[in-house]
Protein backbone atom coordinates (compact mmCIF):
# COMPACT_ATOMS: atom_id res chain seq x y z
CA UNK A 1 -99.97 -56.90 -0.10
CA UNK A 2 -96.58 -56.99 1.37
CA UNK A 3 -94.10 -53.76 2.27
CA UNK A 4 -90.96 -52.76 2.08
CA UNK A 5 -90.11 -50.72 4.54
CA UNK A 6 -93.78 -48.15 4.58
CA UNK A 7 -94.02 -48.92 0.31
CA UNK A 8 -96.65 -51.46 -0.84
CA UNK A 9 -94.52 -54.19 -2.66
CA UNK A 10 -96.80 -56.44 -5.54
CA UNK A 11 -95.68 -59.96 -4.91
CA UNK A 12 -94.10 -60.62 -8.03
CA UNK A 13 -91.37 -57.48 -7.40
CA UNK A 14 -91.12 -59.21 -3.85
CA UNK A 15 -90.00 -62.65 -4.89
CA UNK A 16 -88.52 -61.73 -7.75
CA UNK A 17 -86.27 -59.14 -5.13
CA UNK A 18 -85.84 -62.14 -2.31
CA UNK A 19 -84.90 -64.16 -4.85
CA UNK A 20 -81.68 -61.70 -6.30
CA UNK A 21 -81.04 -61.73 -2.39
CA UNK A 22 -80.51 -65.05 -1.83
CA UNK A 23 -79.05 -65.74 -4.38
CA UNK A 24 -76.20 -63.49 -4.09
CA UNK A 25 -75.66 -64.56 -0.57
CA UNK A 26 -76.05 -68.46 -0.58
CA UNK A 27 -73.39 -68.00 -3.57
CA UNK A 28 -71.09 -66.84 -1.02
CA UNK A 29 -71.84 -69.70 1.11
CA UNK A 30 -70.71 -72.79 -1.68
CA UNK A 31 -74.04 -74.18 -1.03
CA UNK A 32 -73.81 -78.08 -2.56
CA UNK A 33 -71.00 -77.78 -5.09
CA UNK A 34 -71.32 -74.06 -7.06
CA UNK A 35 -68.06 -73.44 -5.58
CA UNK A 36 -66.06 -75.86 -3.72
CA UNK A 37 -62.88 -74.16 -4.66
CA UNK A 38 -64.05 -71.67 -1.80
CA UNK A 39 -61.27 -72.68 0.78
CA UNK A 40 -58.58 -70.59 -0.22
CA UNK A 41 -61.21 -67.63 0.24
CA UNK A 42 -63.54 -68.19 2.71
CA UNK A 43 -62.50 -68.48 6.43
CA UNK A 44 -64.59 -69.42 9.41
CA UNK A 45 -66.13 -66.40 10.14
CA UNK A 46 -67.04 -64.88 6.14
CA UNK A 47 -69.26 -67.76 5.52
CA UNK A 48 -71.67 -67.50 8.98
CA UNK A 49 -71.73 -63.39 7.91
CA UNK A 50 -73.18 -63.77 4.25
CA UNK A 51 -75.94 -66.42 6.03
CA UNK A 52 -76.43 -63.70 8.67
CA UNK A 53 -77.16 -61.37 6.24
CA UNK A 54 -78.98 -63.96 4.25
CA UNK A 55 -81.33 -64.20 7.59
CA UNK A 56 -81.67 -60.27 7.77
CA UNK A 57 -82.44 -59.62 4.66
CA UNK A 58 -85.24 -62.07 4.79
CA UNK A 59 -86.69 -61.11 8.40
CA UNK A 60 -86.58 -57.48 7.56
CA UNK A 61 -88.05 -57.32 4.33
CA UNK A 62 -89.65 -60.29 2.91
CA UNK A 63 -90.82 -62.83 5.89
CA UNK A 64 -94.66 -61.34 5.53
CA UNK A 65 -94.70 -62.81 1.97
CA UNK A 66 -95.67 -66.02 1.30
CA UNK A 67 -94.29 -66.50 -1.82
CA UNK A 68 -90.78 -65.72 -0.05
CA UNK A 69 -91.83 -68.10 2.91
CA UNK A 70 -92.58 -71.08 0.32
CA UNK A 71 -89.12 -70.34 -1.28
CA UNK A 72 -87.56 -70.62 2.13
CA UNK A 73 -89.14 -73.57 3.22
CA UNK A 74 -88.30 -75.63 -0.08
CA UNK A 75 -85.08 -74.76 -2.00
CA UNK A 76 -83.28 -73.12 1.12
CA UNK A 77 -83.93 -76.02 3.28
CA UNK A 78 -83.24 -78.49 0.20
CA UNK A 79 -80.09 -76.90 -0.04
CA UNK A 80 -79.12 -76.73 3.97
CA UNK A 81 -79.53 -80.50 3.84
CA UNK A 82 -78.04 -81.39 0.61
CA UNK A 83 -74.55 -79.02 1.93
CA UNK A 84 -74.79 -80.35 4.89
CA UNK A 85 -73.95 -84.27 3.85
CA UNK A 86 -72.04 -83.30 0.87
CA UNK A 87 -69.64 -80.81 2.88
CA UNK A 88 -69.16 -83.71 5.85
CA UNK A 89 -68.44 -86.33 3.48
CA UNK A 90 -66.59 -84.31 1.37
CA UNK A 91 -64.74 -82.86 4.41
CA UNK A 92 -63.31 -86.69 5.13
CA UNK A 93 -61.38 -86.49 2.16
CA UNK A 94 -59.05 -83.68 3.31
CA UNK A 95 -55.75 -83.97 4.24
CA UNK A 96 -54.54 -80.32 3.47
CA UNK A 97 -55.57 -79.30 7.60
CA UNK A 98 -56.81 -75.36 6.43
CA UNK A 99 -59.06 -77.18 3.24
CA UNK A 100 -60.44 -79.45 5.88
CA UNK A 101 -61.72 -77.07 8.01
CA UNK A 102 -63.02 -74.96 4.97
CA UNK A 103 -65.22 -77.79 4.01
CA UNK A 104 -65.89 -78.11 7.62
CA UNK A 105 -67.35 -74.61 7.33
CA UNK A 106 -69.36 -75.71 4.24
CA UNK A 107 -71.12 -78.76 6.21
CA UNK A 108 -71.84 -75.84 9.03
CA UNK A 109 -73.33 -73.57 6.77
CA UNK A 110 -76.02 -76.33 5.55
CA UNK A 111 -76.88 -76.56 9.27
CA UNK A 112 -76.73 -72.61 9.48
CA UNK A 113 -79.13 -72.24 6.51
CA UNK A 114 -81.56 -75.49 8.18
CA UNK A 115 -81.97 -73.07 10.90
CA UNK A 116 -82.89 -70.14 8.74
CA UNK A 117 -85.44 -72.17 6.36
CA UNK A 118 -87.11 -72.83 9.47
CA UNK A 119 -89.59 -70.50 10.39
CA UNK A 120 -89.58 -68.96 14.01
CA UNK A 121 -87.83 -67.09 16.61
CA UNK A 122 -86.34 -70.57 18.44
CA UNK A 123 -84.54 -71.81 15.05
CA UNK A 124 -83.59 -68.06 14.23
CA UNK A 125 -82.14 -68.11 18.14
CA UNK A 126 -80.44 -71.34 17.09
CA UNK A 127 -78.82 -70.09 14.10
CA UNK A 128 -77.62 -67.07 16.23
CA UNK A 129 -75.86 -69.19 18.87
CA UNK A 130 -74.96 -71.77 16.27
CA UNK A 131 -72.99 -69.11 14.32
CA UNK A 132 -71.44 -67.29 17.34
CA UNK A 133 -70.13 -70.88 18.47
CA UNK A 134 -69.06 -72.15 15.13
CA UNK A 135 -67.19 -68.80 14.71
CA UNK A 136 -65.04 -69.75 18.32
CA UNK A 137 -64.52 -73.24 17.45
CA UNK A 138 -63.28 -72.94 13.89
CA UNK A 139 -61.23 -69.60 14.62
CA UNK A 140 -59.41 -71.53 17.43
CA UNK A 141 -58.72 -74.81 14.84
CA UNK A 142 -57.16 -72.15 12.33
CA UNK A 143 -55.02 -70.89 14.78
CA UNK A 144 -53.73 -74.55 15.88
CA UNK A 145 -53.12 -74.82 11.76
CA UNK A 146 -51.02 -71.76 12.27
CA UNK A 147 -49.28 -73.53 15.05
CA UNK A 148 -48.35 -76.51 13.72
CA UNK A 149 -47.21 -74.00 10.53
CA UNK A 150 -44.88 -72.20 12.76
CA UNK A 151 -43.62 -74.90 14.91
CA UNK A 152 -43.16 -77.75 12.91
CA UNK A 153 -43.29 -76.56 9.43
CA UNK A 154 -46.34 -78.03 7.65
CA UNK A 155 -50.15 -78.22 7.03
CA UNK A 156 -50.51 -81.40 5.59
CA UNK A 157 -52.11 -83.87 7.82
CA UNK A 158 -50.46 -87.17 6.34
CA UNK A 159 -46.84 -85.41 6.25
CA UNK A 160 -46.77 -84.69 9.90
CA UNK A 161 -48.23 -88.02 11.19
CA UNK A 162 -46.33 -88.27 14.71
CA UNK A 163 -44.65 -84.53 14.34
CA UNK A 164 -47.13 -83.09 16.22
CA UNK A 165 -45.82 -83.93 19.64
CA UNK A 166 -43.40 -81.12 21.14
CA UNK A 167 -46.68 -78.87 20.92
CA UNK A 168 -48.59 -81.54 22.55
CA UNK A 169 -50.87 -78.53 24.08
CA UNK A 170 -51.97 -77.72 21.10
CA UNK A 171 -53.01 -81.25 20.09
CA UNK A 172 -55.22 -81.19 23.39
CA UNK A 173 -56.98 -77.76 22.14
CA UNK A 174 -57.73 -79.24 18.78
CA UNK A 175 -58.78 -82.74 20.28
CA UNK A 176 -61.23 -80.33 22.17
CA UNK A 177 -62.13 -78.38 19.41
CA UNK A 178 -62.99 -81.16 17.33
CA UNK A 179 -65.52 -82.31 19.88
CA UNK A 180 -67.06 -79.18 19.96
CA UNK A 181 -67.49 -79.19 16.40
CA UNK A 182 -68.24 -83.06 15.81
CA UNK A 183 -71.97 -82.28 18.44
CA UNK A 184 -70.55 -82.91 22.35
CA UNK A 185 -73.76 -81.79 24.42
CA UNK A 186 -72.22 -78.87 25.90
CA UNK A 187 -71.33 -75.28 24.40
CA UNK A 188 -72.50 -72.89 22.58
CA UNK A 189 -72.70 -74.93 19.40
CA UNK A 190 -74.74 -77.27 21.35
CA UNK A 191 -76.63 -74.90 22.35
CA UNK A 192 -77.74 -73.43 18.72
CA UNK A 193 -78.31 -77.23 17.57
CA UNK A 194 -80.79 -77.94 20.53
CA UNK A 195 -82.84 -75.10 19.19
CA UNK A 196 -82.91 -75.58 15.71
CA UNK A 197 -83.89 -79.24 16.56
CA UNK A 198 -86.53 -78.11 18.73
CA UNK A 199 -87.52 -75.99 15.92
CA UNK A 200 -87.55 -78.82 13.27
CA UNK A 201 -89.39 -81.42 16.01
CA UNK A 202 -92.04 -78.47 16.66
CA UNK A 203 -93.00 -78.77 12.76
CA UNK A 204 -93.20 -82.98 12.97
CA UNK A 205 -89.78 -82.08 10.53
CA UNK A 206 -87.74 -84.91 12.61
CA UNK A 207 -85.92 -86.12 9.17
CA UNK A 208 -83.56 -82.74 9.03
CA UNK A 209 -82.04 -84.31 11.78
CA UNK A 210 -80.46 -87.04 9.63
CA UNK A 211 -78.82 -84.05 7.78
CA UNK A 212 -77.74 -82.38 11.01
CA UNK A 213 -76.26 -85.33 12.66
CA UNK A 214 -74.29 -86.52 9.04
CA UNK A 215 -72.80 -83.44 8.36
CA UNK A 216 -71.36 -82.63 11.97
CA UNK A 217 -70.45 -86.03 12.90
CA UNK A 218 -68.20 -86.18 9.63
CA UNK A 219 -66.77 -82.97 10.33
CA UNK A 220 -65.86 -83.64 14.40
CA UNK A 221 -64.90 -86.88 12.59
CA UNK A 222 -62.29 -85.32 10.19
CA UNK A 223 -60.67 -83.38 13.43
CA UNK A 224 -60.45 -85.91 15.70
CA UNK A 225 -59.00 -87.79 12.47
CA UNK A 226 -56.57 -85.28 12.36
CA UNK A 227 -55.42 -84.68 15.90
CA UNK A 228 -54.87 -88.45 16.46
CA UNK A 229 -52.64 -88.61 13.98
CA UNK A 230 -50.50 -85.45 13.95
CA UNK A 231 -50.03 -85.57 17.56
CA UNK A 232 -50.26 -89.63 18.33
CA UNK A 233 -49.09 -91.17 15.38
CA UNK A 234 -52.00 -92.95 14.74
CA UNK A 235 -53.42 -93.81 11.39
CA UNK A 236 -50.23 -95.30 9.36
CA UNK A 237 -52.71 -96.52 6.58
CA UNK A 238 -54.60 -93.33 5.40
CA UNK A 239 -57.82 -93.36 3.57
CA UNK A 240 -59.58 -91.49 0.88
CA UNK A 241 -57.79 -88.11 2.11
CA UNK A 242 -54.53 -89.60 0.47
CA UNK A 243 -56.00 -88.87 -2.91
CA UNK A 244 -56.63 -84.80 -1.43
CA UNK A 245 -54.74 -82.21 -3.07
CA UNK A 246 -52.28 -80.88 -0.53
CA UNK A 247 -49.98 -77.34 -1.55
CA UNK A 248 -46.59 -76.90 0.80
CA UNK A 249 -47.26 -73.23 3.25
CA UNK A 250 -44.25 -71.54 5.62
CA UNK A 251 -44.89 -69.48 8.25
CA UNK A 252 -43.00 -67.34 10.33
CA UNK A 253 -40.94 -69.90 12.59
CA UNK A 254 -39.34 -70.07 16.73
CA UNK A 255 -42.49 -68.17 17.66
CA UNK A 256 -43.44 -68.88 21.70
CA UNK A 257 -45.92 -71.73 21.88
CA UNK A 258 -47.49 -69.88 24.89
CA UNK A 259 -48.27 -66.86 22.73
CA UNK A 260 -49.64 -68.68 19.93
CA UNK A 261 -51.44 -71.14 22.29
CA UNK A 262 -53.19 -67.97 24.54
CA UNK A 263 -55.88 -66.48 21.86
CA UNK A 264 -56.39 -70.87 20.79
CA UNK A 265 -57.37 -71.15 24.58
CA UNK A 266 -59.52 -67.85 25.06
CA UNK A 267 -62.05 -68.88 22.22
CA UNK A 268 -62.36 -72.54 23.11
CA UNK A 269 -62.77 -71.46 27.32
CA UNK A 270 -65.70 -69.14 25.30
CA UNK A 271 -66.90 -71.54 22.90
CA UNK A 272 -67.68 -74.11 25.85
CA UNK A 273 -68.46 -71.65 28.87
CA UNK A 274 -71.43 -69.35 26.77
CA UNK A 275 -73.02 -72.69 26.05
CA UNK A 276 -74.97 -72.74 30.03
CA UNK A 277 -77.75 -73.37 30.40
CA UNK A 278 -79.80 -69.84 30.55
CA UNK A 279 -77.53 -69.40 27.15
CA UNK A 280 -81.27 -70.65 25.56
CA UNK A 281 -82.87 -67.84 27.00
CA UNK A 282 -80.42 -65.57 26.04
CA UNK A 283 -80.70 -65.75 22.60
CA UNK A 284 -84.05 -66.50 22.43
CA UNK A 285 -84.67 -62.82 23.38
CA UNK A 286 -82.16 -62.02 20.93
CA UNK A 287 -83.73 -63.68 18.21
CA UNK A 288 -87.26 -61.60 19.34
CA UNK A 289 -85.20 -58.26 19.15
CA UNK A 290 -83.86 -59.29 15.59
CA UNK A 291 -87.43 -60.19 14.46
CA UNK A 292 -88.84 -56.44 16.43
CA UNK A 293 -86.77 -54.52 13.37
CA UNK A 294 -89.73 -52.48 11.90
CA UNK A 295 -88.81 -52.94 8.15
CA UNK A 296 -87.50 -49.91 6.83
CA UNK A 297 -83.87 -51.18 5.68
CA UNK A 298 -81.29 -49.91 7.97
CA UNK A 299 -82.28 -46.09 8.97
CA UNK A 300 -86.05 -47.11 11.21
CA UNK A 301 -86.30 -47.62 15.10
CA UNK A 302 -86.40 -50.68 16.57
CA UNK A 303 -90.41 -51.96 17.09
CA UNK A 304 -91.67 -53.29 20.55
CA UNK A 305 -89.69 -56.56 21.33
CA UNK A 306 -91.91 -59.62 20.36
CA UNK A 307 -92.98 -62.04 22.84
CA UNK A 308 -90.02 -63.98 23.65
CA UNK A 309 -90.59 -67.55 22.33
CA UNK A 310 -90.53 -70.59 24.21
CA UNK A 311 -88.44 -73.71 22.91
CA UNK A 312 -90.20 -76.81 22.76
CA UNK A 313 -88.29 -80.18 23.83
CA UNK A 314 -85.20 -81.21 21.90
CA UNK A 315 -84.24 -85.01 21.12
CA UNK A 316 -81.58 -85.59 24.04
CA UNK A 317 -79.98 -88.28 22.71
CA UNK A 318 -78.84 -86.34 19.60
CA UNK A 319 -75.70 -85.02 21.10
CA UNK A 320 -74.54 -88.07 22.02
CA UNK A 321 -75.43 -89.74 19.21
CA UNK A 322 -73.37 -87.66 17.09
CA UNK A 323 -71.01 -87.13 18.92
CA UNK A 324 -70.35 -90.67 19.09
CA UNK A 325 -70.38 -91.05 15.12
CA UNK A 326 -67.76 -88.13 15.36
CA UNK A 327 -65.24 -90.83 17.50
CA UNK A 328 -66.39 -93.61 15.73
CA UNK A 329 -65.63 -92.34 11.98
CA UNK A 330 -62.28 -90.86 14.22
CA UNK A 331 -61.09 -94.52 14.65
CA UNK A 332 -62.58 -96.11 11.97
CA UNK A 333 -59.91 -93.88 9.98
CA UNK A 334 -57.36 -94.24 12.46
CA UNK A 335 -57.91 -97.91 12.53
CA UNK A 336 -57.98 -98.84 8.73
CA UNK A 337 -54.67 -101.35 8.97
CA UNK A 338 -56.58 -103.67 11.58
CA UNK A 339 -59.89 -103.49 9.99
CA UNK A 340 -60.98 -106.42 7.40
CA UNK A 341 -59.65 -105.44 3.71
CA UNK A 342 -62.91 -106.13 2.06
CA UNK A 343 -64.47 -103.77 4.51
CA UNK A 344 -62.13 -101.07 3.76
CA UNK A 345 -62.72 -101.74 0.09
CA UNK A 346 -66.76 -101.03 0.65
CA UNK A 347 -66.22 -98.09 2.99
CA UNK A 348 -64.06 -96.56 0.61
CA UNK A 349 -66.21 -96.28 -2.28
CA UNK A 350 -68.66 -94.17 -0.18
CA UNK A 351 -66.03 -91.35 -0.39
CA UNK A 352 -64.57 -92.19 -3.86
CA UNK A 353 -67.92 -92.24 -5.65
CA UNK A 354 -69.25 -90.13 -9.05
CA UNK A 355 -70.59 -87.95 -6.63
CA UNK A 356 -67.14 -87.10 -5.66
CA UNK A 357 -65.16 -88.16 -8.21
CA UNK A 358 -67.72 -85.24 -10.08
CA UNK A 359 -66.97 -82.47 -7.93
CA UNK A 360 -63.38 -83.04 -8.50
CA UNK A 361 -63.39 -83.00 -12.24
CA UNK A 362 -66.03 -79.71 -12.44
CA UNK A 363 -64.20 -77.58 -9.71
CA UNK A 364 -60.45 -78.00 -11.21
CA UNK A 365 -59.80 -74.11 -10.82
CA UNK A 366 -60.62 -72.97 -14.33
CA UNK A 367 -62.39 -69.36 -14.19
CA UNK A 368 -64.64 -70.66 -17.21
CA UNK A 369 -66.08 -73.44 -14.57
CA UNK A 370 -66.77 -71.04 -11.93
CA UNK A 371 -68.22 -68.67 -14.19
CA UNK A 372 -70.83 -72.11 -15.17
CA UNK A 373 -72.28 -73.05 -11.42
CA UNK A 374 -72.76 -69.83 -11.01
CA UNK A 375 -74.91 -69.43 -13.78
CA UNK A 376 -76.47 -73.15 -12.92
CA UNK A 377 -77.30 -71.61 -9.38
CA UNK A 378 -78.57 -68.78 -10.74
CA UNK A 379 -80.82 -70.57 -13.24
CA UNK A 380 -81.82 -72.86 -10.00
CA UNK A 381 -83.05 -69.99 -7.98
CA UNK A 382 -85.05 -68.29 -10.78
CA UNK A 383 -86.89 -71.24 -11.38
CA UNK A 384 -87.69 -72.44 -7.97
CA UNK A 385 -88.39 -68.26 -7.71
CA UNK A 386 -90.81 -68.20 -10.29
CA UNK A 387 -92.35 -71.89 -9.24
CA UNK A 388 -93.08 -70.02 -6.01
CA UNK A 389 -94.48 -66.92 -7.55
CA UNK A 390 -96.67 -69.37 -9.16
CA UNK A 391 -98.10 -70.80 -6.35
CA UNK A 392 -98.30 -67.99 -3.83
């Protein structure tokens, strides 16, 4: 029989409280399309918390019970990949640079909750570097949205096609950025999604790569997108994003680029320069001082350390594999007005689908529909909850 904390817990109490837990917190994270309105709310950092919490709630109380572990395995994984696609396709159709990056966020919480449904001190060190990393990369992108703000008056991506140049620094900060994001093999990022693909190869689980490698390639996709043509002048024929809702933001203006470009700077020089490589080590013993919490809520001792785990090979190719996608969706949208019309046509009904076109028409800002997904999650995760009850 399982415990919480030095109490004997019956199973049903302990999936029926796991399941209250995660529900409240992947809630918070938008998982799939309960709340895609999220992106005047969350920021880069809020999301990566509630899954942090999601993963310390579950190591600390409920990991010894299988019921919990099936639950994790199947409907938290089902909903990391299913996030992770949606939120990178759904990021491409952005042109509103702050909404971007908040679907951004969604596609890396997907990958963030992958890591957690996977069982293990290496993915639960990969989620911990993952989230550190993703934290750098998309703080530094909202400040270069606060830059452009300032400096040349607007957010939306389409409105300042060319406009971009008299901060050209900051164009080469989010060029860099959205590498880092779109899966280059170096950083701290790259460092988390080595793990967590060590983790899912360790399992014979190869397939959550296909998730993995979607949802980041869009996103570094949607930032290069971005950079090439607010601070090149690239992409005169836009894409599905012209159809994104876009609102008109001010900000505070003749503020020194130099000031405004110095904290950008300081999290990308961390982002990339954590990510060495005895950075796998690192949090590796991390992740075996997280899991040495003794299980009585916040007040107990930390337990002996566990063993510190050893991560298996990753696929090396992965990085550059995605990271190529990330460039080639980058020019493929840049490139629409010398690419064959009938090609466009095709390519543009992947991100103007009923998939889409759905989440557009259910998330139109009306409390009433917000109220509705949540209820539909909720009814998900008491099902799945009591399917898992049921076989445990």
């Amino acid at each position: 029989m399982p415990s919480f904390g030095h109490h004997p817990l019956p199973y049903g109490d302990a999936i029926n409280h796991a399941a209250v837990a995660e529900r409240h917190v992947t809630n918070m994270v938008s998982t799939v399309n309960f709340d895609y309105r999220a992106f005047d709310i969350f920021s880069g950092a809020m999301v990566p918390l509630a899954l942090f919490g999601l993963g310390k709630i579950y190591w600390d109380a409920f990991a010894p019970v299988p019921a919990v572990q099936l639950l994790m395995r199947t409907l938290v994984l089902g909903l990391g990949v299913t996030t992770a696609v949606i939120g990178g396709l759904a990021c491409l159709r952005q042109r509103h640079l702050k909404r971007l990056l908040a679907f951004s966020t969604i596609a890396h919480g997907g990958i963030l909750l992958i890591g957690l449904a996977l069982p293990g001190a290496v993915s639960l060190g990969g989620v911990l570097a993952y989230f550190i990393g993703h934290g750098l990369v998309k703080g530094a992108l909202f400040m270069i949205a606060g830059i452009l703000l300032a400096s040349v008056g607007g957010i939306d991506e389409l409105r300042l096609r060319g406009r971009g140049r008299p901060v050209w620094p900051a164009g080469i900060a989010m060029a860099l950025a959205g590498v880092l994001l779109g899966g280059a093999p170096f950083g701290l990022m790259d460092a988390g999604s080595r793990l967590i693909d060590s983790a899912a190869a360790a399992r014979g689980e190869d397939w959550i790569l296909i998730a993995m490698v979607l949802g980041t390639a869009c996103t570094g996709g949607a930032v290069l997108r971005a950079a090439g043509r607010i601070f090149l002048g690239l992409g005169e024929m836009p894409g599905a994003e012209a159809q994104g809702p876009s609102d008109e933001e001010s900000e505070k203006r003749d503020r020194p680029l130099w000031l405004m470009m110095l904290p950008t700077v300081v999290l990308l020089i961390i982002a990339v320069g954590t990510g060495l490589p005895h950075m796998d080590d690192t949090v590796l013993r991390a992740a075996a001082r997280f899991l040495a919490w003794d299980r009585v809520a916040s007040i107990g001792a930390v337990g002996a350390p566990a063993p510190v785990a050893t991560a298996g090979a990753a696929h090396p190719f992965v990085p550059w594999l995605t990271l190529g996608f990330s460039v080639l969706i980058a020019a493929h949208e840049l490139g629409r007005l010398w690419l064959p019309r009938s090609w466009l046509r095709v390519a543009g009904r992947v991100l103007s689908g009923p998939v889409f076109a759905a989440i557009d028409r259910t998330h139109d800002g009306v409390v009433g529909d917000y109220v509705v997904w949540i209820l539909i999650g909720l009814a998900l995760f008491s099902v799945t909850s009591a399917a898992a009850l049921h076989a445990g």
